[in-house]
C-alpha atoms as a PDB file:
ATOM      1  CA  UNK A   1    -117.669 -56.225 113.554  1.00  0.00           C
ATOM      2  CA  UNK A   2    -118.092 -52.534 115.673  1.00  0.00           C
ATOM      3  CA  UNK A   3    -120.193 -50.318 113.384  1.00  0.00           C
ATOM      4  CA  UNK A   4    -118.037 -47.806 111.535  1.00  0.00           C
ATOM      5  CA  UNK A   5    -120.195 -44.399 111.972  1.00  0.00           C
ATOM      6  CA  UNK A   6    -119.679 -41.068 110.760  1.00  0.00           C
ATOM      7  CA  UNK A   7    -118.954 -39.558 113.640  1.00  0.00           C
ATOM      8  CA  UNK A   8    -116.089 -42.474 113.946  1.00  0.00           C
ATOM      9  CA  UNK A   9    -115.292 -41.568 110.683  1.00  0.00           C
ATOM     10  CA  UNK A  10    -114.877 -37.522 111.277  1.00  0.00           C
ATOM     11  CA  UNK A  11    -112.698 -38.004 114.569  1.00  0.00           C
ATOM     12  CA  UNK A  12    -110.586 -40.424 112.809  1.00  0.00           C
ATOM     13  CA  UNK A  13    -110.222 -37.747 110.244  1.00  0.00           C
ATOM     14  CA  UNK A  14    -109.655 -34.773 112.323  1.00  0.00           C
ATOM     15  CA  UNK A  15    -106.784 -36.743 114.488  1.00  0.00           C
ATOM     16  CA  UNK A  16    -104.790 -37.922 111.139  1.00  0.00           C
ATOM     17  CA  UNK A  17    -105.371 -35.813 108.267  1.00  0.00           C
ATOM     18  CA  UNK A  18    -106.464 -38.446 105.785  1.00  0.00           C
ATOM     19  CA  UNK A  19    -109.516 -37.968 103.612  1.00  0.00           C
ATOM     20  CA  UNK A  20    -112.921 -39.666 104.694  1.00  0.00           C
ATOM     21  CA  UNK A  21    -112.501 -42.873 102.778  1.00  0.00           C
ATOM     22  CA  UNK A  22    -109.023 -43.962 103.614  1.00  0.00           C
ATOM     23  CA  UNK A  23    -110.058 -43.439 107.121  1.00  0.00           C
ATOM     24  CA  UNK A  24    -113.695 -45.587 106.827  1.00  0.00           C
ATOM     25  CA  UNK A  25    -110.968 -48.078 104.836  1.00  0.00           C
ATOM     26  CA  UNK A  26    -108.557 -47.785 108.119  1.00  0.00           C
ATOM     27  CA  UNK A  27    -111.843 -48.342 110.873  1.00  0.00           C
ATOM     28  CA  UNK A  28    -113.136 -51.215 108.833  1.00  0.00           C
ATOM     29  CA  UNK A  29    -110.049 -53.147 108.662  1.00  0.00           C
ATOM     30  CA  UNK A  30    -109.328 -52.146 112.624  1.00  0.00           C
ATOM     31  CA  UNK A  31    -112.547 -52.990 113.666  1.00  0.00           C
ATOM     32  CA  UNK A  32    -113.396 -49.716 114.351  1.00  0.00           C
ATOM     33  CA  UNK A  33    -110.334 -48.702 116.975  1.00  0.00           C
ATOM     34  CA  UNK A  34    -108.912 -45.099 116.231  1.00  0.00           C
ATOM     35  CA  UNK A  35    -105.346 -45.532 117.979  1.00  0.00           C
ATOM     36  CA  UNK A  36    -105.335 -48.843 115.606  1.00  0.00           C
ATOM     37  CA  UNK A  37    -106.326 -47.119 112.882  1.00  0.00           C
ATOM     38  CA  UNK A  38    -104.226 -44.244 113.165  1.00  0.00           C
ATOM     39  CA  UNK A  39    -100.810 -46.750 113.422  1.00  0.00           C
ATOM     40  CA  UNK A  40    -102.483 -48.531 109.998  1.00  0.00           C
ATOM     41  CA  UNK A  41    -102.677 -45.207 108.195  1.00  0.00           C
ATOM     42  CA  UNK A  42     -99.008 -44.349 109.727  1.00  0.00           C
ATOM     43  CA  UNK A  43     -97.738 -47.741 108.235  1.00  0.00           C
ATOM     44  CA  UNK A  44     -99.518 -46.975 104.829  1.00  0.00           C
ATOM     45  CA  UNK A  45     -97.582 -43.667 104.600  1.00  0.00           C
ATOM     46  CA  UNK A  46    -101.215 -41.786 104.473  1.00  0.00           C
ATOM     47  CA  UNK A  47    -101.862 -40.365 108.107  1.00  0.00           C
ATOM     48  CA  UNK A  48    -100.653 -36.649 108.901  1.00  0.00           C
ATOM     49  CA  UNK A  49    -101.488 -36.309 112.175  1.00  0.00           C
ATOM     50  CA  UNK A  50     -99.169 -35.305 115.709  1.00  0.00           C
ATOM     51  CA  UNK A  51     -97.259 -38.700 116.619  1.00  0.00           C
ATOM     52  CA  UNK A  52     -99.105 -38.493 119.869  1.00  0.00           C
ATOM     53  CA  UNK A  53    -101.061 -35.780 120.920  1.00  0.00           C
ATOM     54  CA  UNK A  54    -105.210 -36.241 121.574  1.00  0.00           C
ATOM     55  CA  UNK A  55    -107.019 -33.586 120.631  1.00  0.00           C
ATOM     56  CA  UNK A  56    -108.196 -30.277 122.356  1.00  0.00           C
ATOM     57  CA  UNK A  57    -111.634 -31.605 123.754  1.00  0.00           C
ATOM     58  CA  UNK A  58    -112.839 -30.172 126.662  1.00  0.00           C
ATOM     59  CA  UNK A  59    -113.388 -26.148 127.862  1.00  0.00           C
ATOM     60  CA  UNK A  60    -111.838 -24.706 131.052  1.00  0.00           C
ATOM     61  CA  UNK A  61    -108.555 -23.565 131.452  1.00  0.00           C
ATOM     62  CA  UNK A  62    -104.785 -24.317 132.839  1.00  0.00           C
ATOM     63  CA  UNK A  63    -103.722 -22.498 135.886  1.00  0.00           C
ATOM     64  CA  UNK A  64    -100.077 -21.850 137.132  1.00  0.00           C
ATOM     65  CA  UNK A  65     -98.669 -20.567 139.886  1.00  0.00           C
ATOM     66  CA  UNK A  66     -95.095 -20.534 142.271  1.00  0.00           C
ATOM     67  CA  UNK A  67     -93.581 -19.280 145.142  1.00  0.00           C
ATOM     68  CA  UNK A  68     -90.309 -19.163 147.144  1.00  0.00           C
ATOM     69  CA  UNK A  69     -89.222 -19.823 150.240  1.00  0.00           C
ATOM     70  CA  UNK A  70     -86.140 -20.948 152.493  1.00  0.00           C
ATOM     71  CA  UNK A  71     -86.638 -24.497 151.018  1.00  0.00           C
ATOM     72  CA  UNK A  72     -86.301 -23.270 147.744  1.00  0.00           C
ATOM     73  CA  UNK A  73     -88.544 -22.902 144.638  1.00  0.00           C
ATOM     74  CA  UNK A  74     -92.115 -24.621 143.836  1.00  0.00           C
ATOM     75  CA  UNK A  75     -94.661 -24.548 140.806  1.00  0.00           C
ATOM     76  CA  UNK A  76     -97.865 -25.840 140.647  1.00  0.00           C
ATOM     77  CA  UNK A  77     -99.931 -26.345 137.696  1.00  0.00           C
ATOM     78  CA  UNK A  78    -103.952 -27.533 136.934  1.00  0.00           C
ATOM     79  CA  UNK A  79    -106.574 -28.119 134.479  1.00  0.00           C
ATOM     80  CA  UNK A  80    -110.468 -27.250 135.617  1.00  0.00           C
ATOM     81  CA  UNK A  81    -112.628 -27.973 132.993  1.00  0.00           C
ATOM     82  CA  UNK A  82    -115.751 -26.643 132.475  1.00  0.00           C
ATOM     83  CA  UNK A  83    -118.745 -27.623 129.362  1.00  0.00           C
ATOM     84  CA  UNK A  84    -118.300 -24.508 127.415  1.00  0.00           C
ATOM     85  CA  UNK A  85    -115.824 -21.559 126.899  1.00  0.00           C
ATOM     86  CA  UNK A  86    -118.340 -19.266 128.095  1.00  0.00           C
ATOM     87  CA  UNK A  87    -118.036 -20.067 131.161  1.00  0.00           C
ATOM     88  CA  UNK A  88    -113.853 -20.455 131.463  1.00  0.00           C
ATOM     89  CA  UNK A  89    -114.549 -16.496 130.387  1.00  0.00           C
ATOM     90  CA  UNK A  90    -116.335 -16.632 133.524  1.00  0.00           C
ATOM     91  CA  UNK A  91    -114.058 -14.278 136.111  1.00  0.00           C
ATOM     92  CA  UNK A  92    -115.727 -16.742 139.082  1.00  0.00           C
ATOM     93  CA  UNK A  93    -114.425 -19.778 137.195  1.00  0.00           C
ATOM     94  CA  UNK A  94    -111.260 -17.997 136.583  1.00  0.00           C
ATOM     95  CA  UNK A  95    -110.484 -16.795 140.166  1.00  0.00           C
ATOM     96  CA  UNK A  96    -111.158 -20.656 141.237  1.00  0.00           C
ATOM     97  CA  UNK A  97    -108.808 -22.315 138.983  1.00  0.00           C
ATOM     98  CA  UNK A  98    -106.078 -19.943 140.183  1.00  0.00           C
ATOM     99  CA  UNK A  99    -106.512 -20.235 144.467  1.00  0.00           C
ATOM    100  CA  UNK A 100    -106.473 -24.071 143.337  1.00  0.00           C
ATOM    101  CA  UNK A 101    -103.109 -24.033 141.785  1.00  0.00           C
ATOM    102  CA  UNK A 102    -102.201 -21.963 144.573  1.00  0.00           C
ATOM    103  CA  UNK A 103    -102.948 -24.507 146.351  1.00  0.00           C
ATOM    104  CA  UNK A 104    -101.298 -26.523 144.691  1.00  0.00           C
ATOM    105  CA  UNK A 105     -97.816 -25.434 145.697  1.00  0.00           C
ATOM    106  CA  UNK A 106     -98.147 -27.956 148.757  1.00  0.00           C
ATOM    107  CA  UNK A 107     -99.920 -30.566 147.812  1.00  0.00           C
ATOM    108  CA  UNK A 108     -98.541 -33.339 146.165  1.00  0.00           C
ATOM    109  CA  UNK A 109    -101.684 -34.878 143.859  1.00  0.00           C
ATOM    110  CA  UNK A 110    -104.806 -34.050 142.128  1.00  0.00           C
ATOM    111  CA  UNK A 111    -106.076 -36.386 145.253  1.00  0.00           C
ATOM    112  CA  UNK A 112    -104.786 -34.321 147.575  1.00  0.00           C
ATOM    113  CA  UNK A 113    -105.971 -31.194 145.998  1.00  0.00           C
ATOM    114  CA  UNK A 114    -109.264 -32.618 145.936  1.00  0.00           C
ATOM    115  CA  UNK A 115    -109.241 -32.182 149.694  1.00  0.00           C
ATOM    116  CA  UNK A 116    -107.459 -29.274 150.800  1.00  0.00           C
ATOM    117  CA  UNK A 117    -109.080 -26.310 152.935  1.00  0.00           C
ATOM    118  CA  UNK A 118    -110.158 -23.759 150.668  1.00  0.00           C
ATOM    119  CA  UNK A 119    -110.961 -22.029 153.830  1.00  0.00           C
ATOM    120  CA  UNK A 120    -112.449 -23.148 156.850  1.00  0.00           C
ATOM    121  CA  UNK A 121    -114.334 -26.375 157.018  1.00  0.00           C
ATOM    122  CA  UNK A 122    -114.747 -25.621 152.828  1.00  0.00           C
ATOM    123  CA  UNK A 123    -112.609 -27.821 150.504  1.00  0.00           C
ATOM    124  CA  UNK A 124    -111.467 -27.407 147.024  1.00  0.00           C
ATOM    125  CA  UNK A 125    -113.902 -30.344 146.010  1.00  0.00           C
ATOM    126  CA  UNK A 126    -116.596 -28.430 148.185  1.00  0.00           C
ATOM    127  CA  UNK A 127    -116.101 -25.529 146.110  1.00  0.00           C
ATOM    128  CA  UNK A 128    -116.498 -27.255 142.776  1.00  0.00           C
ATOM    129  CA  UNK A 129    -119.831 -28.779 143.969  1.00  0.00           C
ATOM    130  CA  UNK A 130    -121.059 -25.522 144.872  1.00  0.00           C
ATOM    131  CA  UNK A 131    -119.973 -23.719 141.336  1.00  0.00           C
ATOM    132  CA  UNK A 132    -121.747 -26.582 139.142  1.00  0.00           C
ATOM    133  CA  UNK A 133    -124.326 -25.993 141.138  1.00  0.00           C
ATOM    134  CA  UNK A 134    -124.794 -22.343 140.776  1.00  0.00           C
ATOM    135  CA  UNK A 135    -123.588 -21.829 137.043  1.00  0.00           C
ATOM    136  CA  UNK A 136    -125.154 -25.089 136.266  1.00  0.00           C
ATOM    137  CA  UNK A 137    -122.626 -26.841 133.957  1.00  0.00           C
ATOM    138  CA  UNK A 138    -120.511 -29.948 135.120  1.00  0.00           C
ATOM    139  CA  UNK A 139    -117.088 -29.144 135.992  1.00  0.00           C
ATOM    140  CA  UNK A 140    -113.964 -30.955 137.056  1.00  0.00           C
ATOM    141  CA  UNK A 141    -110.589 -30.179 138.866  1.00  0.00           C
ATOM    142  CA  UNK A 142    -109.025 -32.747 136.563  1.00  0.00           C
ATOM    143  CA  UNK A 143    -105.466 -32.880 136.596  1.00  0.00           C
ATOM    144  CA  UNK A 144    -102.606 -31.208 139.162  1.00  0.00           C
ATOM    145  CA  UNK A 145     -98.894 -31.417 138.923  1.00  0.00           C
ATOM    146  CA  UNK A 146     -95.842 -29.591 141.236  1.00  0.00           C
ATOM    147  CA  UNK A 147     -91.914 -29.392 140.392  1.00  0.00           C
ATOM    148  CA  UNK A 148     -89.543 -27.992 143.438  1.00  0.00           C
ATOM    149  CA  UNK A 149     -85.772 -27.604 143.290  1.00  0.00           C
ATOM    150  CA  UNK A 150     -84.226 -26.603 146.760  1.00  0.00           C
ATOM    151  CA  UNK A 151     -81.306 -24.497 144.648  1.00  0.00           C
ATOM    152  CA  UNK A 152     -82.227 -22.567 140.946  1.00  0.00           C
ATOM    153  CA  UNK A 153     -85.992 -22.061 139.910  1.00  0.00           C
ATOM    154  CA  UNK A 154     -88.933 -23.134 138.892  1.00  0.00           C
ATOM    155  CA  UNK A 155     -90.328 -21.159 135.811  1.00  0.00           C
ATOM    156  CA  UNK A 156     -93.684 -21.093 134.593  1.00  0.00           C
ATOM    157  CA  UNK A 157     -95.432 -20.307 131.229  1.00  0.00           C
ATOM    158  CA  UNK A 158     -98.894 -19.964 130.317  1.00  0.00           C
ATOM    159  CA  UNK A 159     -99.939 -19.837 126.638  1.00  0.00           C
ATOM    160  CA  UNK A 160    -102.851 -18.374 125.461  1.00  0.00           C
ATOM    161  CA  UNK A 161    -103.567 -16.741 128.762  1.00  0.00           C
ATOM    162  CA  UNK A 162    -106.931 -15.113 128.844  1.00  0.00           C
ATOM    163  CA  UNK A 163    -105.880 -13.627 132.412  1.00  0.00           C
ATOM    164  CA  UNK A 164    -102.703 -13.747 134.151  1.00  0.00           C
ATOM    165  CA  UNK A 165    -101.357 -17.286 135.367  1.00  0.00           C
ATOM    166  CA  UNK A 166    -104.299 -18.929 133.526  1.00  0.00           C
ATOM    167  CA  UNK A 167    -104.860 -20.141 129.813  1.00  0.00           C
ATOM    168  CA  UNK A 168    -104.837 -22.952 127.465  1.00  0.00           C
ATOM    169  CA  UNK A 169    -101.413 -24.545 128.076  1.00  0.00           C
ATOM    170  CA  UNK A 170     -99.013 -24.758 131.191  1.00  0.00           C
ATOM    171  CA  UNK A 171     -95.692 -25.218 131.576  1.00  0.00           C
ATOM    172  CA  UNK A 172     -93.508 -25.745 134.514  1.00  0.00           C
ATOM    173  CA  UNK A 173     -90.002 -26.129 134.151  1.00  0.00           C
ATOM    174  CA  UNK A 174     -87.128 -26.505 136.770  1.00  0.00           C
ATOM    175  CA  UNK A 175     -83.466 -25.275 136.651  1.00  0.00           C
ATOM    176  CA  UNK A 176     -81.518 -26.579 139.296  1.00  0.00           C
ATOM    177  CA  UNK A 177     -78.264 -25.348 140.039  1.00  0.00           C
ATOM    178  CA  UNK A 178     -76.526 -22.139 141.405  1.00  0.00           C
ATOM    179  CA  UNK A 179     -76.593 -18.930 139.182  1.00  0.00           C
ATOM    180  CA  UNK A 180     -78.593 -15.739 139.121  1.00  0.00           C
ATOM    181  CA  UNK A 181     -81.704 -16.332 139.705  1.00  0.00           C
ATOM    182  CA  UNK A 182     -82.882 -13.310 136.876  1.00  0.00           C
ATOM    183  CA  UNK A 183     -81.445 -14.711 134.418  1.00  0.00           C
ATOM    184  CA  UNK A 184     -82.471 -18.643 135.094  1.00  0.00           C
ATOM    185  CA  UNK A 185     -85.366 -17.039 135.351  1.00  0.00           C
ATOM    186  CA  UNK A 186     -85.781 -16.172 132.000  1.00  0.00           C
ATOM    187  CA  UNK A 187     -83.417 -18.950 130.708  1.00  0.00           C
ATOM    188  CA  UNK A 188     -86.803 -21.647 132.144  1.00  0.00           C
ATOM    189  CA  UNK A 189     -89.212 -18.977 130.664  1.00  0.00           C
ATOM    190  CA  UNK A 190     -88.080 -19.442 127.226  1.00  0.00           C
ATOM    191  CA  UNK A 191     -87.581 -23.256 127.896  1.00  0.00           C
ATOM    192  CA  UNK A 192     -90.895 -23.694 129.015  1.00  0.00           C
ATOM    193  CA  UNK A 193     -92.277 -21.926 125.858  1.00  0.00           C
ATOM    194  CA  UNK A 194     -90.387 -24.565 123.644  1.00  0.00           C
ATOM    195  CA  UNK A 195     -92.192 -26.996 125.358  1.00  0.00           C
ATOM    196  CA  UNK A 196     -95.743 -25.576 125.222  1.00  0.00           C
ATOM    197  CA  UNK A 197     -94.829 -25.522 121.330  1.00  0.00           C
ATOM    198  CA  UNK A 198     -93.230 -29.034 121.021  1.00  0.00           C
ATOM    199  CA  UNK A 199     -94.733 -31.308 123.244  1.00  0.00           C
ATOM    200  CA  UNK A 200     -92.328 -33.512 124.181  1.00  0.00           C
ATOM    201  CA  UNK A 201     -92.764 -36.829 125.360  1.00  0.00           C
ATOM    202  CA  UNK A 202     -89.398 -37.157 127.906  1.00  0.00           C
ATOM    203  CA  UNK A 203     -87.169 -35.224 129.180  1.00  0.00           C
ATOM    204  CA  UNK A 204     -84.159 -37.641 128.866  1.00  0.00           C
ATOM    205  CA  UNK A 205     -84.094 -40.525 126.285  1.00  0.00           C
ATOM    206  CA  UNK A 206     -83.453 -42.808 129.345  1.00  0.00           C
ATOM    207  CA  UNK A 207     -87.073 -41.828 130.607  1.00  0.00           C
ATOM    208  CA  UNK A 208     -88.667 -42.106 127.760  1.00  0.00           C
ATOM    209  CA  UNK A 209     -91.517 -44.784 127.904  1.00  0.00           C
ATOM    210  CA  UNK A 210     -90.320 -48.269 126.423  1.00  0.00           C
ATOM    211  CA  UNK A 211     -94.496 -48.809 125.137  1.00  0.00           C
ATOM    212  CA  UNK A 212     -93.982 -45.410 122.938  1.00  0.00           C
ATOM    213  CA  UNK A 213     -90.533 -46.902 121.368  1.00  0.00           C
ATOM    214  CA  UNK A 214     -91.964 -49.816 120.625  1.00  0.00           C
ATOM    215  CA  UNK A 215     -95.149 -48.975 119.051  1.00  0.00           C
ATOM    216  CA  UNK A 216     -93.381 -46.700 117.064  1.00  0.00           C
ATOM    217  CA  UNK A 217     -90.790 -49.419 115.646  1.00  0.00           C
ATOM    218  CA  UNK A 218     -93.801 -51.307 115.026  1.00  0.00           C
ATOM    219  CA  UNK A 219     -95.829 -48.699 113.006  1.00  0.00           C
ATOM    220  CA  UNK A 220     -92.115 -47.924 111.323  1.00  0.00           C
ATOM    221  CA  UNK A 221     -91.343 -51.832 110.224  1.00  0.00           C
ATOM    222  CA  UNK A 222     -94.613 -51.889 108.763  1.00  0.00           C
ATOM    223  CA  UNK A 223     -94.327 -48.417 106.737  1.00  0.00           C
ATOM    224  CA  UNK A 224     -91.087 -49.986 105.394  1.00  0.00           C
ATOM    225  CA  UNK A 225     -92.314 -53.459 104.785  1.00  0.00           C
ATOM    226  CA  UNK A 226     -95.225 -51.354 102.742  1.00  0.00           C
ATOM    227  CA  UNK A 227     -92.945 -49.568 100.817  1.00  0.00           C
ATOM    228  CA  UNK A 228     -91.217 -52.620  99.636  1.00  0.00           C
ATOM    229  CA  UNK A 229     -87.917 -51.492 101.763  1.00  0.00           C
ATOM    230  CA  UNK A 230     -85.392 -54.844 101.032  1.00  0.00           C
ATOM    231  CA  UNK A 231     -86.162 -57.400 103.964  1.00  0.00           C
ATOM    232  CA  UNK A 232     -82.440 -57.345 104.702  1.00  0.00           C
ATOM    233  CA  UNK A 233     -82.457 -53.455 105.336  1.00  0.00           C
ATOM    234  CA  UNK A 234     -85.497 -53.161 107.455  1.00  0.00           C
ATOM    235  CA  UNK A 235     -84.290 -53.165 110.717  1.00  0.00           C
ATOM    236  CA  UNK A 236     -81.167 -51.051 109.907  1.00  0.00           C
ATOM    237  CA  UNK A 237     -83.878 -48.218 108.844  1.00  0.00           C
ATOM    238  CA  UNK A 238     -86.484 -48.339 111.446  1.00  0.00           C
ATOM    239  CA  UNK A 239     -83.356 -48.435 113.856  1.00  0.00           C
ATOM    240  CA  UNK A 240     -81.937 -44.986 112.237  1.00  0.00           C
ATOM    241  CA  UNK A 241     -85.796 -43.690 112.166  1.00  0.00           C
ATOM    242  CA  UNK A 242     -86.198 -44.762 115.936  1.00  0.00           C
ATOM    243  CA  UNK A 243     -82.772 -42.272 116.641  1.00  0.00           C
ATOM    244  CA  UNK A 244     -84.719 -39.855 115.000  1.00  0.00           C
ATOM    245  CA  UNK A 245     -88.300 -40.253 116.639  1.00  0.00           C
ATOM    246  CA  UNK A 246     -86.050 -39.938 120.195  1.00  0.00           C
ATOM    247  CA  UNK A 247     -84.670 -36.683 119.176  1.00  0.00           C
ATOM    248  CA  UNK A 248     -87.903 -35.175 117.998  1.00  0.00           C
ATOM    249  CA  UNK A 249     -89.798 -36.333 121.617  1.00  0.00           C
ATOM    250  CA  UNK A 250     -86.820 -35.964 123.981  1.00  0.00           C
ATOM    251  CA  UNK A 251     -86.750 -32.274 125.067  1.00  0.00           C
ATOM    252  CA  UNK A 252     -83.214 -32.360 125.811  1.00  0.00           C
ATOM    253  CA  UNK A 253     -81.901 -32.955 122.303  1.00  0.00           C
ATOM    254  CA  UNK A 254     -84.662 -31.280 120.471  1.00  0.00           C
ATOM    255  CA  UNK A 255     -83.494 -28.180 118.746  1.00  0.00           C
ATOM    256  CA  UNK A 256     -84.088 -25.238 120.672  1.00  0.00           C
ATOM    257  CA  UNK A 257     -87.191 -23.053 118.725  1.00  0.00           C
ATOM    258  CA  UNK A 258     -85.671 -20.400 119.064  1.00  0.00           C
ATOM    259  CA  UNK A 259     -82.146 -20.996 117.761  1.00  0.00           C
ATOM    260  CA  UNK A 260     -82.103 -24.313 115.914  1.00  0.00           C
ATOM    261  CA  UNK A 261     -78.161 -24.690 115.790  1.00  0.00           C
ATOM    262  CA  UNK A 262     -78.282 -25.927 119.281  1.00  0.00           C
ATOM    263  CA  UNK A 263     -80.368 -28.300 121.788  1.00  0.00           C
ATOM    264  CA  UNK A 264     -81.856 -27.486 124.544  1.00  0.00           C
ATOM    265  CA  UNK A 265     -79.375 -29.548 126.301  1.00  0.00           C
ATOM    266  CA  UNK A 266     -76.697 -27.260 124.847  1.00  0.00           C
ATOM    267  CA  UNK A 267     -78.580 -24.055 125.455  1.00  0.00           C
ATOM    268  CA  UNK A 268     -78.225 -25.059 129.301  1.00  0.00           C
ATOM    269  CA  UNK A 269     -74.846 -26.244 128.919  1.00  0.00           C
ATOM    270  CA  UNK A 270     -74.127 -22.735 127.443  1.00  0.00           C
ATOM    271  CA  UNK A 271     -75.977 -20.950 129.684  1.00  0.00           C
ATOM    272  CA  UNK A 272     -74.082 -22.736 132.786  1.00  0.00           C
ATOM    273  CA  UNK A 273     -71.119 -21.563 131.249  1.00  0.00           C
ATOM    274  CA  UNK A 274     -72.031 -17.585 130.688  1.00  0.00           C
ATOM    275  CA  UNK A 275     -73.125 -17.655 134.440  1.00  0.00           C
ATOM    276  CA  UNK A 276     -70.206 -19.623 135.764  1.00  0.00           C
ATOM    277  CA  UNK A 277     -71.752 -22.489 137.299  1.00  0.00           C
ATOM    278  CA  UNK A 278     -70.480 -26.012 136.982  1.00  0.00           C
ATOM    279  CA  UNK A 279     -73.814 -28.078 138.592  1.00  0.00           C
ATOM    280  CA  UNK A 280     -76.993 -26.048 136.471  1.00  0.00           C
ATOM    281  CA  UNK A 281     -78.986 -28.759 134.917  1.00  0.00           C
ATOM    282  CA  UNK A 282     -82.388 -29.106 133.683  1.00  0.00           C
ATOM    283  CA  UNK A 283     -84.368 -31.155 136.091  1.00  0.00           C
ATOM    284  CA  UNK A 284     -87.770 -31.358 134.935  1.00  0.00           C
ATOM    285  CA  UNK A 285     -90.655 -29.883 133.089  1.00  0.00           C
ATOM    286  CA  UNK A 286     -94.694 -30.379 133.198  1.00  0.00           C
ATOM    287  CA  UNK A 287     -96.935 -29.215 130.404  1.00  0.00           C
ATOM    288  CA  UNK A 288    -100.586 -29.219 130.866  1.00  0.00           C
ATOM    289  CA  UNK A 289    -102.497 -28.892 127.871  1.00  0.00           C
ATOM    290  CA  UNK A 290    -106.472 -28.145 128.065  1.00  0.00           C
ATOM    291  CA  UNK A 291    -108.685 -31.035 127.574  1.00  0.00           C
ATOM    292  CA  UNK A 292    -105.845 -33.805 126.307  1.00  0.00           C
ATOM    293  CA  UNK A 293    -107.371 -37.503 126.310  1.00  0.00           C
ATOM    294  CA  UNK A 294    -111.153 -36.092 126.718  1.00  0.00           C
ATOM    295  CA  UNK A 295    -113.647 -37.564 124.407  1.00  0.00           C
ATOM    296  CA  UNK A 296    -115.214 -34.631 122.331  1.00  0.00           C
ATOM    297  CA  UNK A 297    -119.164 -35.271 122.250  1.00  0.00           C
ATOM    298  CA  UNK A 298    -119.853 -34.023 118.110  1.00  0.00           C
ATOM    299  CA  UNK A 299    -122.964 -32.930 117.460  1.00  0.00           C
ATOM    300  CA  UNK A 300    -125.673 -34.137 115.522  1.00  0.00           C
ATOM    301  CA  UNK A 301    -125.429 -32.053 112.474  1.00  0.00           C
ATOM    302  CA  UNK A 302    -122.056 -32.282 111.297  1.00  0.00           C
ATOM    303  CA  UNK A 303    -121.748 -35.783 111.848  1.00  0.00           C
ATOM    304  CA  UNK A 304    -125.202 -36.170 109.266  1.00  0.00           C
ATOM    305  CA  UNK A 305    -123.395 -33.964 107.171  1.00  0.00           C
ATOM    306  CA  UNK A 306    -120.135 -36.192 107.442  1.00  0.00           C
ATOM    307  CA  UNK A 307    -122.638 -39.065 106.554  1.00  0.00           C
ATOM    308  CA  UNK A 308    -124.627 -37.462 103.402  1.00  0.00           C
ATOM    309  CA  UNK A 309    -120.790 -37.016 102.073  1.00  0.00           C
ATOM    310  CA  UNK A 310    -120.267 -40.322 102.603  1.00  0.00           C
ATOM    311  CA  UNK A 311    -123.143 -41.553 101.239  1.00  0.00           C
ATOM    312  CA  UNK A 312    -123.717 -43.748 104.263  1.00  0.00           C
ATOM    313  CA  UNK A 313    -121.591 -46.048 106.338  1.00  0.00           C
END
């Protein structure tokens, strides 16, 4: 039996929303697994957490950038994290996680960035060596990701920017199609800030990821079977709630943010109407979202606090 600490106890609380001893209840009877424990309070109707989503964990920052050229349009996006905020304030740290999305635009992987010339016989993994040494926290290019379309644009959206092109959140998005390139400019801007507010899992319902459907039909079978749902019914529900989990995670029939009435998919549609071209479709999107999937390391005091309200473990 894994020990069920307070500091298990607080993360399990900050990720679902549940007071302290539901969640000790949910970490006991999961052995002490949070992604188990989070589907168990989901099933029991109790959890209010993000259906997917890891928390915020780690300082540094998301860095866009794009360019065009006779092969069309590319966007590049990464995440260079750093220990503390104080130094993604840093306008060192700042200027580096732009030049490496730059670079970015032509290489394919956060491998590949890894290696590329910074400038001569100095590589981007070179560079990062040299800046934990001399601000002496550990840092790490982490994550790198590049949509082209040879006809239509690329558009790019940084939330929470603390400079220009760099921030908290990324978003790429591509248009591809024929049209003016102003306004699918601006049609992929506002796109991309739907999905820096919805996180969606997919773009298309066909590419969403069979393990997320089923996990979720799971955790839904059991919420109904826990409510007493009749036997009979069960799988007619979870099937309608399934629809409805697709539509809330698939970008291209979530409702547009900023006009509800329609989906995004319309909103293109529309749009490729209003600028008379019959081939404009949306043909990808990246969001990059600082620190998702890091472990936060809590320290000591609030977790003793956590404990003293607890009474224990």
């Amino acid at each position: 039996m894994a020990e069920i600490t307070a500091a298990l106890v607080k993360e399990l609380r900050e990720r679902s929303g549940v007071g302290m001893m539901d969640c000790k209840k949910a970490l006991v009877e999961n052995d002490g697994n949070i992604e188990a424990s989070i589907d168990w309070l989901r099933a029991k109707g109790l959890s209010k957490a993000a259906k997917k989503a890891d928390r915020v964990a780690a300082e540094g920052l998301v860095a866009v950038a794009s360019k065009e050229d006779g092969k069309g349009e590319v966007a590049a996006a990464i995440e260079f994290n750093a220990e503390t905020d104080f130094v993604a304030r840093n306008e060192l740290f700042q200027n580096a996680a732009k030049s490496f999305a730059q670079l970015g635009l032509d290489h394919h992987s956060v491998e590949a960035l890894h290696g590329a010339e910074l400038e001569a016989g100095k590589t981007v993994q070179d560079e990062v060596t040299n800046m934990i040494a001399t601000i002496g926290e550990n840092m790490q290019l982490r994550r790198a990701a590049r949509l082209s379309v040879s006809e239509g644009v690329v558009s790019t959206y940084v939330h929470n920017a603390v400079s220009p092109g760099v921030g908290r959140i990324g978003v790429l998005v591509a248009l591809e199609g024929e049209g003016d390139k102003t306004a699918l400019r601006e049609l992929g801007r506002k796109i991309a800030m739907h999905v820096a507010a919805t996180a969606p899992l997919s773009l298309n319902t066909d590419d969403l990821d069979p393990a997320a459907i089923e996990k979720e039909r799971t955790v839904l079978t059991e919420k109904a079977k826990e409510e007493g749902r009749p036997e009979a019914m069960i799988a007619k529900i979870v099937e309608g709630q399934i629809n409805k989990f697709q539509k809330d995670v698939v970008l291209s029939k979530q409702p547009f943010v900023m006009d509800p009435d329609v989906t995004i998919e319309q909103l293109v549609a529309n749009s490729a109407k209003e600028l008379g071209s019959s081939n404009l479709h949306l043909a990808g999107f990246v969001r990059l979202a600082l620190g998702e999937g890091v472990e936060k390391v809590e320290g000591p005091d609030f977790a003793s606090e956590v404990a003293s309200m607890m009474g224990g473990n």
